[in-house]
PDB file of N, CA and C in Angstrom:
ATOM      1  N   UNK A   1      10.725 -51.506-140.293  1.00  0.00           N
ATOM      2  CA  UNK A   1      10.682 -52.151-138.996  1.00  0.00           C
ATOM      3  C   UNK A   1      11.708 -51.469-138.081  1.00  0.00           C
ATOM      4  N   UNK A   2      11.305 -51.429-137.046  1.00  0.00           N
ATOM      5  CA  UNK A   2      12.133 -50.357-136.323  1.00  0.00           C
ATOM      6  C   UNK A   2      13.172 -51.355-135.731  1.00  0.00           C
ATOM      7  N   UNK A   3      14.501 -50.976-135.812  1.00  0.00           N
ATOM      8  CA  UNK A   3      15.928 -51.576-134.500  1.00  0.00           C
ATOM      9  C   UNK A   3      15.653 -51.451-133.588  1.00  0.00           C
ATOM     10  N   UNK A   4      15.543 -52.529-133.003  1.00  0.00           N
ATOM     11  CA  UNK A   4      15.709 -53.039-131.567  1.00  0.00           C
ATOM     12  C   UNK A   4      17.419 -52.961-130.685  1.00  0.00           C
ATOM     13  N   UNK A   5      17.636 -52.270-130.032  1.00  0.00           N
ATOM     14  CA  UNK A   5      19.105 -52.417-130.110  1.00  0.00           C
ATOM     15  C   UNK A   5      19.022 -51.927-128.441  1.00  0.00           C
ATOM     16  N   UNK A   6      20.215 -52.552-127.370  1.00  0.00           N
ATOM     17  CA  UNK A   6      20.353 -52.290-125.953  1.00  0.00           C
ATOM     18  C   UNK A   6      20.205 -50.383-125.888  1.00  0.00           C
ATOM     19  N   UNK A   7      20.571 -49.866-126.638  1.00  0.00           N
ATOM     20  CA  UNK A   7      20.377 -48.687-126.396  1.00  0.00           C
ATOM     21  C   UNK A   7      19.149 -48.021-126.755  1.00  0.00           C
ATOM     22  N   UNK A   8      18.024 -48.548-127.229  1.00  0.00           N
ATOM     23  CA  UNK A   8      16.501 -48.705-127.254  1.00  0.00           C
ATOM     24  C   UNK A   8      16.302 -49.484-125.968  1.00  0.00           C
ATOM     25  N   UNK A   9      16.420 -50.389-125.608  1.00  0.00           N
ATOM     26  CA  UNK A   9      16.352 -50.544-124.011  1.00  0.00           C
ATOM     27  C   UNK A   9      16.504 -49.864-123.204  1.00  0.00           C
ATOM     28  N   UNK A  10      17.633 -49.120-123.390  1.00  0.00           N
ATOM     29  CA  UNK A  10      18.118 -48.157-122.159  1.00  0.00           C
ATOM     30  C   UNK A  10      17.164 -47.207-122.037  1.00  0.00           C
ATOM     31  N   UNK A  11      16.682 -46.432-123.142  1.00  0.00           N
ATOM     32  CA  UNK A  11      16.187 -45.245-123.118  1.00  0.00           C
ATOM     33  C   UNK A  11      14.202 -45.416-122.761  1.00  0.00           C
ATOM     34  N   UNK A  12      14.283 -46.453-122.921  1.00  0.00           N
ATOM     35  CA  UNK A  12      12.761 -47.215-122.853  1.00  0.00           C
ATOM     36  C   UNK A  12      12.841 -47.359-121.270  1.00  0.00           C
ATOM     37  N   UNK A  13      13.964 -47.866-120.320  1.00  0.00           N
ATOM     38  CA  UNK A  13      13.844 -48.139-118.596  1.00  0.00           C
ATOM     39  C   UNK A  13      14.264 -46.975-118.353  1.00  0.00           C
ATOM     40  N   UNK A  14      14.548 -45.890-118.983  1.00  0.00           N
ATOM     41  CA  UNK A  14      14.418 -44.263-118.574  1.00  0.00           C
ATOM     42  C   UNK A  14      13.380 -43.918-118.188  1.00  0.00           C
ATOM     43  N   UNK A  15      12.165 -44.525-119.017  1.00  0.00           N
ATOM     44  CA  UNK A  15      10.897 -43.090-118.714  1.00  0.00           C
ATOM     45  C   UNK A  15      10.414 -43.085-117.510  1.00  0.00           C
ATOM     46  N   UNK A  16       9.620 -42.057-117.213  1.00  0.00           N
ATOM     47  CA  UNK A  16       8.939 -41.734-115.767  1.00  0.00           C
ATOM     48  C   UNK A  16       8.435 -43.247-115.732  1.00  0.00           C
ATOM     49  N   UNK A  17       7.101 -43.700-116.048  1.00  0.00           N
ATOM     50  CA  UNK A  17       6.722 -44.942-115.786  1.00  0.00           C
ATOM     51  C   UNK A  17       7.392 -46.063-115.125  1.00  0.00           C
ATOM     52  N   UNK A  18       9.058 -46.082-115.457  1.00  0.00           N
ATOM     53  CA  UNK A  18       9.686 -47.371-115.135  1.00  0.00           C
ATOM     54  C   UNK A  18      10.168 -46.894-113.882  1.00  0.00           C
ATOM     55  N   UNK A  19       9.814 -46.123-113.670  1.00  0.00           N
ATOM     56  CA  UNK A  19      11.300 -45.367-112.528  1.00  0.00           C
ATOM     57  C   UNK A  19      10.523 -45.512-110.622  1.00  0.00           C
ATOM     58  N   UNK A  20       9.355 -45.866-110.926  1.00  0.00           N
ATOM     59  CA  UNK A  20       8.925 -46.405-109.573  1.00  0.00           C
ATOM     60  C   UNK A  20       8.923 -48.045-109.732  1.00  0.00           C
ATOM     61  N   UNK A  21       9.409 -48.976-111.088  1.00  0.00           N
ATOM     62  CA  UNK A  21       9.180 -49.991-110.847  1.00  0.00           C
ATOM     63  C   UNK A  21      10.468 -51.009-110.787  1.00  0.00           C
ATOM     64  N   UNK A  22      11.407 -50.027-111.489  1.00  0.00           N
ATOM     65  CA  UNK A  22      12.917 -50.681-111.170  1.00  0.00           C
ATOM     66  C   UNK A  22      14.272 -49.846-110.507  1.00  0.00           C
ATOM     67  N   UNK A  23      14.502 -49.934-109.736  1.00  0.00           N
ATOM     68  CA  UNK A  23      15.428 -49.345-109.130  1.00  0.00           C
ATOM     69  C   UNK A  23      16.449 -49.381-110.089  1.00  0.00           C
ATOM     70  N   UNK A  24      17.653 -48.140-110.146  1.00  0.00           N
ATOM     71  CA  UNK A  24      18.652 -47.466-111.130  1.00  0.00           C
ATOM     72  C   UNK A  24      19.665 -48.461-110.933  1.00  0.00           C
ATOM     73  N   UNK A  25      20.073 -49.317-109.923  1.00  0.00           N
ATOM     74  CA  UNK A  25      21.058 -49.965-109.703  1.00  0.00           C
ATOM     75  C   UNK A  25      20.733 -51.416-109.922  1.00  0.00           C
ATOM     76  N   UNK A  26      19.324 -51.840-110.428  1.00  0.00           N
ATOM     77  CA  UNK A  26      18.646 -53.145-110.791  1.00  0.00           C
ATOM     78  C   UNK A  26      18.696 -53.297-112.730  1.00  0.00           C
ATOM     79  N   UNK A  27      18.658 -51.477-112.902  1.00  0.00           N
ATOM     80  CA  UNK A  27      18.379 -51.361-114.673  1.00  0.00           C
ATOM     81  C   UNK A  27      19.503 -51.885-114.907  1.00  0.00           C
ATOM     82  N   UNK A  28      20.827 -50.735-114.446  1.00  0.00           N
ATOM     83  CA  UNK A  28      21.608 -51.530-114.646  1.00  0.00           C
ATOM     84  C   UNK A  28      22.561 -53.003-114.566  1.00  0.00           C
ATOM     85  N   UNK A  29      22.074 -53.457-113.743  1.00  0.00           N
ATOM     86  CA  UNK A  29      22.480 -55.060-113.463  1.00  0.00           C
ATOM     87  C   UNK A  29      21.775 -55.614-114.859  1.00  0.00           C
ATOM     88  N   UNK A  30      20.568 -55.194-114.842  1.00  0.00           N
ATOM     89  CA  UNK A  30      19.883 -55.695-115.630  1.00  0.00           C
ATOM     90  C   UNK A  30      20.236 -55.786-117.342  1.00  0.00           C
ATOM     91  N   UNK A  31      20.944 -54.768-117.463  1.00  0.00           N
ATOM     92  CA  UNK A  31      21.570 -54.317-119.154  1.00  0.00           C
ATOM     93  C   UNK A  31      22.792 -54.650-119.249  1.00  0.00           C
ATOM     94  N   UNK A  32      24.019 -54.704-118.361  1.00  0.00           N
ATOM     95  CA  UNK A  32      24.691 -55.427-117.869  1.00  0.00           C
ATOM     96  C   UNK A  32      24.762 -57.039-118.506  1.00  0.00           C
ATOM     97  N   UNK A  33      23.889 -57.349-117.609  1.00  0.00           N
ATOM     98  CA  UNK A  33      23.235 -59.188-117.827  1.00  0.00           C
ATOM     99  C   UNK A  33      23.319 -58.925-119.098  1.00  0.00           C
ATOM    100  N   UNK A  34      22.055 -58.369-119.543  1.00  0.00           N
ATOM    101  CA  UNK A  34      21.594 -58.600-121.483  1.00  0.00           C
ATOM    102  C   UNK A  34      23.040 -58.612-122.247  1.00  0.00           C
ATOM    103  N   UNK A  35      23.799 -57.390-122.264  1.00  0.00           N
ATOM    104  CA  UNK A  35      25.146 -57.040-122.856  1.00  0.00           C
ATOM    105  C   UNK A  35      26.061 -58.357-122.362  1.00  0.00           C
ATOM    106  N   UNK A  36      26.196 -58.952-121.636  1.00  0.00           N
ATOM    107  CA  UNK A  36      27.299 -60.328-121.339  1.00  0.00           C
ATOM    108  C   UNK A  36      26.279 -61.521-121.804  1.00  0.00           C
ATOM    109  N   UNK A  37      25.194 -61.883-121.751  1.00  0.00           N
ATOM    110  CA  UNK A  37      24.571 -63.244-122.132  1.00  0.00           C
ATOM    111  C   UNK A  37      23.423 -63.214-123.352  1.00  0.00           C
ATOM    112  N   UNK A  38      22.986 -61.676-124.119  1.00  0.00           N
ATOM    113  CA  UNK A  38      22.086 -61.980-125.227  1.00  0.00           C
ATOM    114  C   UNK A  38      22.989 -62.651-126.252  1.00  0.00           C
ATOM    115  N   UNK A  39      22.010 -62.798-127.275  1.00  0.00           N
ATOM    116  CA  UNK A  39      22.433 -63.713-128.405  1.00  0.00           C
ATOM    117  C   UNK A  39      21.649 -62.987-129.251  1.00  0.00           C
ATOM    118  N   UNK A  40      22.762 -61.869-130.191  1.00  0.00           N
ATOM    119  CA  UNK A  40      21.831 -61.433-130.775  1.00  0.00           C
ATOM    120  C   UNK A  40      21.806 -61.996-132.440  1.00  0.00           C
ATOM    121  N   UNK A  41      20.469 -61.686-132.862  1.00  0.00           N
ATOM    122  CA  UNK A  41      19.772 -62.209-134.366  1.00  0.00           C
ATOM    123  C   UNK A  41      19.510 -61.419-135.316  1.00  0.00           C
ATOM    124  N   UNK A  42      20.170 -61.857-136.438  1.00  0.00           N
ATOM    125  CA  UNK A  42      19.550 -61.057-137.717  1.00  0.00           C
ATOM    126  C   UNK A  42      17.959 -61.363-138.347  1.00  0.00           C
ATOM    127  N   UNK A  43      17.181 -60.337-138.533  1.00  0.00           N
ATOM    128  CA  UNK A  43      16.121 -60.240-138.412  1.00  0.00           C
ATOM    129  C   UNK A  43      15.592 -60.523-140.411  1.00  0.00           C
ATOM    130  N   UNK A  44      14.685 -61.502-140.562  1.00  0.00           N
ATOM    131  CA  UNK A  44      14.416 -61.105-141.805  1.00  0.00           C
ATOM    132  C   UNK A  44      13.889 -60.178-142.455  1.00  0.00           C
ATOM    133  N   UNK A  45      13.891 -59.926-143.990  1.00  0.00           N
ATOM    134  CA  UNK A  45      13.320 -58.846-144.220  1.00  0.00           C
ATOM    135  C   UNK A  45      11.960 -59.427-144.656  1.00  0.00           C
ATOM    136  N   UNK A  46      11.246 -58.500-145.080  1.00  0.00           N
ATOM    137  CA  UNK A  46       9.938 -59.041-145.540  1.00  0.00           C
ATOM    138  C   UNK A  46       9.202 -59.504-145.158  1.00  0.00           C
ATOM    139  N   UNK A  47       9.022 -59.358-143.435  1.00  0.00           N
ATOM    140  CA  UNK A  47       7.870 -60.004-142.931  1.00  0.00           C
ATOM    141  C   UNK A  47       7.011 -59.625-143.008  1.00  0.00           C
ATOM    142  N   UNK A  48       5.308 -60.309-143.092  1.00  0.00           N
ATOM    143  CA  UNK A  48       4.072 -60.227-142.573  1.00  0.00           C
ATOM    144  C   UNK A  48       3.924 -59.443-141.366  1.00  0.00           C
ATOM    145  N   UNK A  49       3.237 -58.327-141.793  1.00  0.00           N
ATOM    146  CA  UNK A  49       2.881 -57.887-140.262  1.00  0.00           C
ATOM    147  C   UNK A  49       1.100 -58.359-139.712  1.00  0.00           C
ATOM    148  N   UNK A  50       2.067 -58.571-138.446  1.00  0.00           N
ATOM    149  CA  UNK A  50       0.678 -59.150-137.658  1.00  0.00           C
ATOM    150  C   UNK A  50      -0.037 -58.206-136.582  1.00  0.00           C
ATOM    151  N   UNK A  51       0.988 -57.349-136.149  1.00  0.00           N
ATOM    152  CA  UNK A  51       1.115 -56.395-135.162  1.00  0.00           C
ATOM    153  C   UNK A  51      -0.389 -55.219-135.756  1.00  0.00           C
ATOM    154  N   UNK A  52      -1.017 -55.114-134.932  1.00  0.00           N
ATOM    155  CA  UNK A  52      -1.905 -53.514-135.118  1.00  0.00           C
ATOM    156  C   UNK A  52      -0.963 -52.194-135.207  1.00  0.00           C
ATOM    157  N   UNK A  53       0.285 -52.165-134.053  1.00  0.00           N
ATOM    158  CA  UNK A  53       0.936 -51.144-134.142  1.00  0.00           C
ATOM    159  C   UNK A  53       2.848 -51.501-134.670  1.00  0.00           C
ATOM    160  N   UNK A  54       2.845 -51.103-136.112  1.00  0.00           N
ATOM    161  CA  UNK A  54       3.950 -51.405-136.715  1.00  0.00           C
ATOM    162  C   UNK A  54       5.421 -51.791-136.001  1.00  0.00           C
ATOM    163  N   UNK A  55       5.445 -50.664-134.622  1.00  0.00           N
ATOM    164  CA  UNK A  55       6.618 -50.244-134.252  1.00  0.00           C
ATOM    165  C   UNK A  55       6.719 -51.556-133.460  1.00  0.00           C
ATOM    166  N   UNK A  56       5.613 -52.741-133.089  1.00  0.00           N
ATOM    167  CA  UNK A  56       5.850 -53.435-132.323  1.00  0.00           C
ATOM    168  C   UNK A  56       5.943 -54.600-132.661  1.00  0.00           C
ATOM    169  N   UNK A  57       6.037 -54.687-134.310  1.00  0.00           N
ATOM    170  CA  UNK A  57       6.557 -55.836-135.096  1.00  0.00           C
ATOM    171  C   UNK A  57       7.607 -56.468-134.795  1.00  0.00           C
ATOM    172  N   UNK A  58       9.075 -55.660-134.679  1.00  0.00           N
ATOM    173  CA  UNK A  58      10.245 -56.264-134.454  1.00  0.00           C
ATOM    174  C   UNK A  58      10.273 -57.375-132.880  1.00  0.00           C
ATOM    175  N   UNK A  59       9.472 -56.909-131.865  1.00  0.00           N
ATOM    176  CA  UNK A  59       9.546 -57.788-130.800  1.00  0.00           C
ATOM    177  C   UNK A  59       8.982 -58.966-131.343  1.00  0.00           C
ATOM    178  N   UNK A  60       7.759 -59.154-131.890  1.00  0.00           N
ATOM    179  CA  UNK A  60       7.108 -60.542-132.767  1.00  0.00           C
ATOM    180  C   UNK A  60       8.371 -61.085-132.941  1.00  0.00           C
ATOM    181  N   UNK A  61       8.764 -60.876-133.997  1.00  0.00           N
ATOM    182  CA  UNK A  61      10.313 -61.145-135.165  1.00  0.00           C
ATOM    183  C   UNK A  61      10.974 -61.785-134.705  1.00  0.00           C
ATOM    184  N   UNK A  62      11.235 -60.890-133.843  1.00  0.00           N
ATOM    185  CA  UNK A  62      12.268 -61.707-132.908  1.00  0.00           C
ATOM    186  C   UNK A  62      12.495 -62.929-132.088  1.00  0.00           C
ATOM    187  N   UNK A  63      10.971 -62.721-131.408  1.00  0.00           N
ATOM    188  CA  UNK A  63      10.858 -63.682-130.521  1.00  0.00           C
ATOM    189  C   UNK A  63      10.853 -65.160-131.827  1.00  0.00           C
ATOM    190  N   UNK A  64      10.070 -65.021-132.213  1.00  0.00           N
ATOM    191  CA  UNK A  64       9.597 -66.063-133.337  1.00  0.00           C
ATOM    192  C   UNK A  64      11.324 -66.666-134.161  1.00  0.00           C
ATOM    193  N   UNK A  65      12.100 -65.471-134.560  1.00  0.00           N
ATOM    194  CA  UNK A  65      12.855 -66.357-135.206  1.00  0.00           C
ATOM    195  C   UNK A  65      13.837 -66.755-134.241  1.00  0.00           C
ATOM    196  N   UNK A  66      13.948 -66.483-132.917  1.00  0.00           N
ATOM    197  CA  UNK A  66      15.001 -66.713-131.289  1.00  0.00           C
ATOM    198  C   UNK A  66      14.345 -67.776-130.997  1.00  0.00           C
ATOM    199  N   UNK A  67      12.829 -68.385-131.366  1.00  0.00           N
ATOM    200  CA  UNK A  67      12.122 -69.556-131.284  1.00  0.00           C
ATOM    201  C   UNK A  67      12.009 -69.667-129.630  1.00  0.00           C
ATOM    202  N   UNK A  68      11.741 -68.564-128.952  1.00  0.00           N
ATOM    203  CA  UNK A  68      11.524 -68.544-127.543  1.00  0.00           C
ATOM    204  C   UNK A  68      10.438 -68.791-127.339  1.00  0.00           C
ATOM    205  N   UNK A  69       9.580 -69.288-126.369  1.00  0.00           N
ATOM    206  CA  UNK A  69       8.393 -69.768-125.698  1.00  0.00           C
ATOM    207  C   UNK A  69       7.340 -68.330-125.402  1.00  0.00           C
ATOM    208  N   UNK A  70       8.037 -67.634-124.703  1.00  0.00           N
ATOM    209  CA  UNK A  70       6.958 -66.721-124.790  1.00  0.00           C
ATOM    210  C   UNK A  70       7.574 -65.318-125.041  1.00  0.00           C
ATOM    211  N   UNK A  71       7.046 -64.717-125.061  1.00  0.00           N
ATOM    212  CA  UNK A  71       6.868 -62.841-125.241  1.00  0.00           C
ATOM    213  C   UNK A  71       6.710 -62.180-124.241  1.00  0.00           C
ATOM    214  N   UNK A  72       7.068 -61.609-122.997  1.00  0.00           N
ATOM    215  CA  UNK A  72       6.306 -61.173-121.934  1.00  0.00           C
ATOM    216  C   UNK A  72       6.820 -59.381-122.215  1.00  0.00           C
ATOM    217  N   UNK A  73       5.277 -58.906-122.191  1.00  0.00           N
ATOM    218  CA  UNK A  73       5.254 -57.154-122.299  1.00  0.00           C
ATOM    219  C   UNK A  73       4.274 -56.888-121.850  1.00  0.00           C
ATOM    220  N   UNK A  74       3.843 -55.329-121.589  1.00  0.00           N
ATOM    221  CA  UNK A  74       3.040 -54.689-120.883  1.00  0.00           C
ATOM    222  C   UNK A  74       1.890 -53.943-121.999  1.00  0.00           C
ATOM    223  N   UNK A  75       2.650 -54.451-123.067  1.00  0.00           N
ATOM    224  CA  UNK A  75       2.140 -53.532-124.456  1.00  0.00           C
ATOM    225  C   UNK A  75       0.802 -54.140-124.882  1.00  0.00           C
ATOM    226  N   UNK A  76      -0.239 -53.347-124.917  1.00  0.00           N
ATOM    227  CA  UNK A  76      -1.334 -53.717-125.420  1.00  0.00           C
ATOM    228  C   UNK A  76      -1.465 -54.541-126.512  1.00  0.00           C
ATOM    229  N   UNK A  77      -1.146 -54.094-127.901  1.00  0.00           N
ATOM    230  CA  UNK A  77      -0.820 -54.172-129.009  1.00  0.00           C
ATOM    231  C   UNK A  77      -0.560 -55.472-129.353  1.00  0.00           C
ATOM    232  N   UNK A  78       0.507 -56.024-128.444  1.00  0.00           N
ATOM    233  CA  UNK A  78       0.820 -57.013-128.048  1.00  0.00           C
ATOM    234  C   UNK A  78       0.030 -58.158-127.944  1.00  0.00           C
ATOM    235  N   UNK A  79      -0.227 -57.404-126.355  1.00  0.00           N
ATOM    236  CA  UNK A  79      -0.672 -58.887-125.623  1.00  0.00           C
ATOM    237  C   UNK A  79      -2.379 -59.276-126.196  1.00  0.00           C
ATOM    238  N   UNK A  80      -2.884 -58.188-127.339  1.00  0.00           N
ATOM    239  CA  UNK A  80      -4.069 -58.624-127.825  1.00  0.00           C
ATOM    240  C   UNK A  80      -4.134 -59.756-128.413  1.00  0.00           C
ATOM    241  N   UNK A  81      -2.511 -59.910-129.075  1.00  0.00           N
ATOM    242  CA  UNK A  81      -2.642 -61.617-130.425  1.00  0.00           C
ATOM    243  C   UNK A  81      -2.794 -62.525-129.550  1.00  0.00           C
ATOM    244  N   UNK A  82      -2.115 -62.577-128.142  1.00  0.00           N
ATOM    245  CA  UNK A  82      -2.499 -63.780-127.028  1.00  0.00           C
ATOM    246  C   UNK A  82      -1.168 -64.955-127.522  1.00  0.00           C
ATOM    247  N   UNK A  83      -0.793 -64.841-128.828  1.00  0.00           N
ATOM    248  CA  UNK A  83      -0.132 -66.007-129.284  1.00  0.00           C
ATOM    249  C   UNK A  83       0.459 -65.509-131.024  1.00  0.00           C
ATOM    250  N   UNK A  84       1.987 -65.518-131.398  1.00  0.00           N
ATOM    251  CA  UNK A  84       1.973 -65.750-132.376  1.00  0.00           C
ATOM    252  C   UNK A  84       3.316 -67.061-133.125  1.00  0.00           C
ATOM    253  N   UNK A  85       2.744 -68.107-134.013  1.00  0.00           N
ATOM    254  CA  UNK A  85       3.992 -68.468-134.531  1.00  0.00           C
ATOM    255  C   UNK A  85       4.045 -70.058-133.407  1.00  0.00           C
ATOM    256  N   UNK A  86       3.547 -69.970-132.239  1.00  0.00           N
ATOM    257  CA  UNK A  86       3.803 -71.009-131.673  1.00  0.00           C
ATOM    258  C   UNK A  86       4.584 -69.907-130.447  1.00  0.00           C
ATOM    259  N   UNK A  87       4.701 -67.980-130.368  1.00  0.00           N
ATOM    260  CA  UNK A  87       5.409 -67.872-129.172  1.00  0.00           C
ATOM    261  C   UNK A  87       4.301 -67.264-128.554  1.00  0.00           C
ATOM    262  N   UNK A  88       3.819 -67.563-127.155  1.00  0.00           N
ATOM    263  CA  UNK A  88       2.903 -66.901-126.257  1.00  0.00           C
ATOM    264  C   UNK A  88       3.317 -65.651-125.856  1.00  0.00           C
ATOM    265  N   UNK A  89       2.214 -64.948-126.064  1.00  0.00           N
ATOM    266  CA  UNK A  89       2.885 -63.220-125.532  1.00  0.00           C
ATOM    267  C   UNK A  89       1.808 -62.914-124.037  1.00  0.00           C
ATOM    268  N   UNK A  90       2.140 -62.856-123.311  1.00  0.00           N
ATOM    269  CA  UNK A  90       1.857 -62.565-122.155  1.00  0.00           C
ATOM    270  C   UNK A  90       2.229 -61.658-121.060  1.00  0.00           C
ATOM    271  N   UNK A  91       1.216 -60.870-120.340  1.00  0.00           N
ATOM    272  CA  UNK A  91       1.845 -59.907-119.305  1.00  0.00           C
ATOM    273  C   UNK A  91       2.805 -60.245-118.290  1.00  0.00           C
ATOM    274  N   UNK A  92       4.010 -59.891-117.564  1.00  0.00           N
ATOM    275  CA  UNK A  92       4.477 -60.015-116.813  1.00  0.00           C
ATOM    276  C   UNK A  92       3.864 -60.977-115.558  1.00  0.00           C
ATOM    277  N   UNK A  93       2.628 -60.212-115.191  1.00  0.00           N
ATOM    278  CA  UNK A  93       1.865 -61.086-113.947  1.00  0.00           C
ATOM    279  C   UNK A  93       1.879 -62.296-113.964  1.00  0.00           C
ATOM    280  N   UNK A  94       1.687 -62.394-115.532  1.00  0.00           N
ATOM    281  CA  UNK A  94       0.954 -63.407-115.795  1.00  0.00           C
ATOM    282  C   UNK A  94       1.990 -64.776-116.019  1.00  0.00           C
ATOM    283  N   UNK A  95       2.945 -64.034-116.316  1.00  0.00           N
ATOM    284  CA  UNK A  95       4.319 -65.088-116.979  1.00  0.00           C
ATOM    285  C   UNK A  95       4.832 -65.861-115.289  1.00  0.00           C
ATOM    286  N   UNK A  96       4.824 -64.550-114.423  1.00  0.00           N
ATOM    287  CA  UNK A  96       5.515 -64.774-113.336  1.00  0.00           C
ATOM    288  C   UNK A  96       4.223 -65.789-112.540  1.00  0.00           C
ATOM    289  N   UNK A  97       3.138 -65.876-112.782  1.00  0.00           N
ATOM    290  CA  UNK A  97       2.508 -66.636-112.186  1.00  0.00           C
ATOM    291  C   UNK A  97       2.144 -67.864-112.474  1.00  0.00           C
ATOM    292  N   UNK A  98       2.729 -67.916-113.608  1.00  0.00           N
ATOM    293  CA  UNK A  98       3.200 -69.619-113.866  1.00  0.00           C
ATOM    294  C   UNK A  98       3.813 -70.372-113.575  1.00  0.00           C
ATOM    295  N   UNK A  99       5.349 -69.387-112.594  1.00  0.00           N
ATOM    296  CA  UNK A  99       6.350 -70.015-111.730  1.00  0.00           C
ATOM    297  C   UNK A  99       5.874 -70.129-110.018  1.00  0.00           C
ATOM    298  N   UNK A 100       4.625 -69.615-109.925  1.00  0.00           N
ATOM    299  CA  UNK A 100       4.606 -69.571-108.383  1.00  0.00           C
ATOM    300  C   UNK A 100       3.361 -70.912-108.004  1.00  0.00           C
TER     301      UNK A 100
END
């Protein structure tokens, strides 16, 4: 299962893709935030994979044992289960359009 770790974040709001959607001075506020208020979790071993694509197991994991409400990603892979565990995985649009 692959580590999830802020510096896998960082290098993930690097790529070309992100770079028309968050401004350099928002990433960082943004990693910033995570680094002063996450809570981070030890992950079990031996899970069930549910994921089609392995590498995207650990976000499941996580969310599920952080017992958070939903999942929000852009990742296919993902957002195909629709739901795992009791956590909803949902696109961005879609998360944010539950608040409007």
């Amino acid at each position: 299962m692959q580590k999830l770790s802020l510096a896998n974040l960082q290098k993930l709001l690097d790529r070309p893709k992100f770079q028309t959607k968050i401004q350099p001075r928002r990433k960082e506020s943004l990693l910033e935030l995570i680094r002063e208020k996450a809570q981070f979790i030890k992950l079990p071993l031996g899970v069930e994979s549910v994921c089609r694509d392995p590498k995207d197991e650990v976000y499941i994991v996580c969310a599920v044992v952080a017992q958070v409400d939903f999942l929000v990603s852009g990742d296919k892979d993902l957002l195909v289960l629709k739901q795992h565990d009791g956590v909803k995985i949902t696109s961005l649009q879609s998360f944010v359009e539950l608040f409007e």
